[in-house]
C-alpha atoms as a PDB file:
ATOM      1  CA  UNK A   1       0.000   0.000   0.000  1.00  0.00           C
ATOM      2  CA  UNK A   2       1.405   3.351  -1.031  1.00  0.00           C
ATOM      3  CA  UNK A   3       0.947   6.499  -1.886  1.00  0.00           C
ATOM      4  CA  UNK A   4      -2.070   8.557   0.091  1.00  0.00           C
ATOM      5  CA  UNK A   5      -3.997   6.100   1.170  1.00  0.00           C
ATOM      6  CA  UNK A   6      -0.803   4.986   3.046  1.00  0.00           C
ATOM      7  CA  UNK A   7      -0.165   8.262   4.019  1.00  0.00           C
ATOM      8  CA  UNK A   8      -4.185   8.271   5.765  1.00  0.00           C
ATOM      9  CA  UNK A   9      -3.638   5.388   7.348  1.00  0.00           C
ATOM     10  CA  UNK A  10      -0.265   6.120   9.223  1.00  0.00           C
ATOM     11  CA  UNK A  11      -1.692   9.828   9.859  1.00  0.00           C
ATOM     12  CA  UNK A  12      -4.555   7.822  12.110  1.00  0.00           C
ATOM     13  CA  UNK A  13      -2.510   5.505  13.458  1.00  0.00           C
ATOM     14  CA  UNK A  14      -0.170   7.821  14.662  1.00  0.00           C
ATOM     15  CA  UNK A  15      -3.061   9.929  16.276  1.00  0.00           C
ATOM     16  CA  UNK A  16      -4.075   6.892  17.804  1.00  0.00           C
ATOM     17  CA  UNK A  17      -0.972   6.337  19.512  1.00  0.00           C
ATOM     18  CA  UNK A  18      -1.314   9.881  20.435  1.00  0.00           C
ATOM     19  CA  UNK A  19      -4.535   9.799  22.142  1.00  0.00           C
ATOM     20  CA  UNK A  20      -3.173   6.275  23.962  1.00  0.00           C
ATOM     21  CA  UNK A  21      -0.134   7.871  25.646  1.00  0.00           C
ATOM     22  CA  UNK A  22      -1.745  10.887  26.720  1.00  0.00           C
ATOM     23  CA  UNK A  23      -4.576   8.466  28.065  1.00  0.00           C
ATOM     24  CA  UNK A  24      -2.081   6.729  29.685  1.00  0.00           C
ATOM     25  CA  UNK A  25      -0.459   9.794  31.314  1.00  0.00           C
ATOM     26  CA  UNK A  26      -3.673  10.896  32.127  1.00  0.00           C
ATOM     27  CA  UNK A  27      -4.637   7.982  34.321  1.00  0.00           C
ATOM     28  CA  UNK A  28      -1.658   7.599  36.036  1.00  0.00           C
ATOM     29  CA  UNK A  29      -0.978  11.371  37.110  1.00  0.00           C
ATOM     30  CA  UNK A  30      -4.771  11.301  38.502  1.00  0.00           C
ATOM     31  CA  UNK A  31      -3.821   8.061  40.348  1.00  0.00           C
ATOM     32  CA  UNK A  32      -0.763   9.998  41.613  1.00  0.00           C
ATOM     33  CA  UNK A  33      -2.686  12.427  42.358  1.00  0.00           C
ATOM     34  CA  UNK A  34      -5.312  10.324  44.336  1.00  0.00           C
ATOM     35  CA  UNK A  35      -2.320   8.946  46.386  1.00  0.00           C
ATOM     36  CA  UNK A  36      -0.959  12.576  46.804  1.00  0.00           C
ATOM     37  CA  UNK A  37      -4.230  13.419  48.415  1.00  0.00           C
ATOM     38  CA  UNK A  38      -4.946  10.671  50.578  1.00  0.00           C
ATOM     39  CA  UNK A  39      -1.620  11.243  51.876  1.00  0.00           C
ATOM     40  CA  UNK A  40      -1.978  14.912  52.319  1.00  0.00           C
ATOM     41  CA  UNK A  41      -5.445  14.089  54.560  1.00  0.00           C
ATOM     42  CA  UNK A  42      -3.777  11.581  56.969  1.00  0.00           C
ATOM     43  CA  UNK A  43      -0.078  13.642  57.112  1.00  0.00           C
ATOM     44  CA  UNK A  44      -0.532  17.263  56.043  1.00  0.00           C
ATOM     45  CA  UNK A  45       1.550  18.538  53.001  1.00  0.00           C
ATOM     46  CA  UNK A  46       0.698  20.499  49.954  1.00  0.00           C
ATOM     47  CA  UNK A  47      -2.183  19.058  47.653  1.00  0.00           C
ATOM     48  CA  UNK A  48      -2.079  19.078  44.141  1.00  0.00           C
ATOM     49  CA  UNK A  49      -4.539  21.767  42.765  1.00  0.00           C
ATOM     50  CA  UNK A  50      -4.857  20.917  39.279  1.00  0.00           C
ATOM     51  CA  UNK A  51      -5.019  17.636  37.380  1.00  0.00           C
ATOM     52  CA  UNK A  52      -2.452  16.849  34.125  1.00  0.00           C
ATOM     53  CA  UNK A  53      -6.112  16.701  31.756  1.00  0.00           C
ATOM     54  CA  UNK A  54      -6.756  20.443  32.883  1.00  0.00           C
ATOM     55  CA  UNK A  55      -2.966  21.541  32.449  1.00  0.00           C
ATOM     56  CA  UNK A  56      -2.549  19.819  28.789  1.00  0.00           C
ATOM     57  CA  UNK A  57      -6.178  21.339  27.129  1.00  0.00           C
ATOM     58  CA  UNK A  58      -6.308  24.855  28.957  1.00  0.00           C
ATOM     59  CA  UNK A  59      -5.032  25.998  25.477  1.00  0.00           C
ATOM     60  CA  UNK A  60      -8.287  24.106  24.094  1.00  0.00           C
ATOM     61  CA  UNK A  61     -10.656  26.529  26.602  1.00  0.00           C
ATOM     62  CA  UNK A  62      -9.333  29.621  26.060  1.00  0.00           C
ATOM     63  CA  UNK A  63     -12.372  31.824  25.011  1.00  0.00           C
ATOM     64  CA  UNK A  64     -11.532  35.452  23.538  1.00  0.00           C
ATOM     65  CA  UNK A  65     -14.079  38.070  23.941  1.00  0.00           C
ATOM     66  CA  UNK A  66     -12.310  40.275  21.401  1.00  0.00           C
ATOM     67  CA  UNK A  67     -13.561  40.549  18.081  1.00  0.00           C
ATOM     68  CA  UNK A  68     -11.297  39.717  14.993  1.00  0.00           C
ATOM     69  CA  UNK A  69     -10.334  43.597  14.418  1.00  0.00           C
ATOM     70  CA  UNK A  70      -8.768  43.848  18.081  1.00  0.00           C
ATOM     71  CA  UNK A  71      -6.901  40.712  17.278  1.00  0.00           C
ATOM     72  CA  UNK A  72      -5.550  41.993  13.539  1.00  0.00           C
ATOM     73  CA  UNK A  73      -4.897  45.137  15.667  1.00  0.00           C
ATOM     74  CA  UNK A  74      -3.152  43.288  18.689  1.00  0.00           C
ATOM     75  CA  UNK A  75      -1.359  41.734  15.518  1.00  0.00           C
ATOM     76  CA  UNK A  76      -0.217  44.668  13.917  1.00  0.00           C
ATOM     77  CA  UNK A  77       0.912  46.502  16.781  1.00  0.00           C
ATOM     78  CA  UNK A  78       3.270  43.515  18.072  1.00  0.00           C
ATOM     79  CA  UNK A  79       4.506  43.556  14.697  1.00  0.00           C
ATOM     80  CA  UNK A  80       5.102  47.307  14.448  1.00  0.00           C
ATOM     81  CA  UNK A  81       6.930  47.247  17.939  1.00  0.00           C
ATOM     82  CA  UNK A  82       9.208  44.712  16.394  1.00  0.00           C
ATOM     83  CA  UNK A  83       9.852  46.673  13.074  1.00  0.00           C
ATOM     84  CA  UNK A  84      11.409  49.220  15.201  1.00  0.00           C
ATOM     85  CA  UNK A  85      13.312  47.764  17.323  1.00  0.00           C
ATOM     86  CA  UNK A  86      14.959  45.507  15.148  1.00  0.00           C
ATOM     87  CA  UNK A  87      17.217  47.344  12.452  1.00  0.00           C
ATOM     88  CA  UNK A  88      16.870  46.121   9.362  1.00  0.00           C
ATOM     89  CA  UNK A  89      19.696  45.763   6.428  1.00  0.00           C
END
């Protein structure tokens, strides 16, 4: 098998793979963290606040209240900062 169906098929299989080892380090840190907090309960100590799930896809919530203007200006003014400071040949 070549060519793009090849190419289709590794693309999902390597997404699968993906989605396995991030399921995988999602169980275990939660486990860890279950164990963390049992053992913060019965002996004191700092508690994990946040789980490894909510870490990896805060990117993924992010919602933006501005409106695609403020963002081409946001854009353009980062851009125009770095015009000038950088000297150009």
């Amino acid at each position: 098998m070549f060519g793009r169906a090849y190419l289709i098929e590794h693309c999902f299989m390597l997404e699968k793979e993906r989605q396995k080892e991030l399921a995988h380090k999602i169980y275990m840190t939660d486990a860890l963290k279950n164990i963390n907090d049992a053992f913060v309960k019965h002996f004191g100590g700092y508690q994990m606040k946040q789980r490894f799930y909510d870490i990896v896809h805060e990117a993924d919530t992010v919602d933006t209240k501005e409106n695609p203007q403020e963002i081409i200006g946001r854009i353009s003014n980062k851009l125009d900062k770095l015009g000038k400071t950088n000297e150009r040949i």
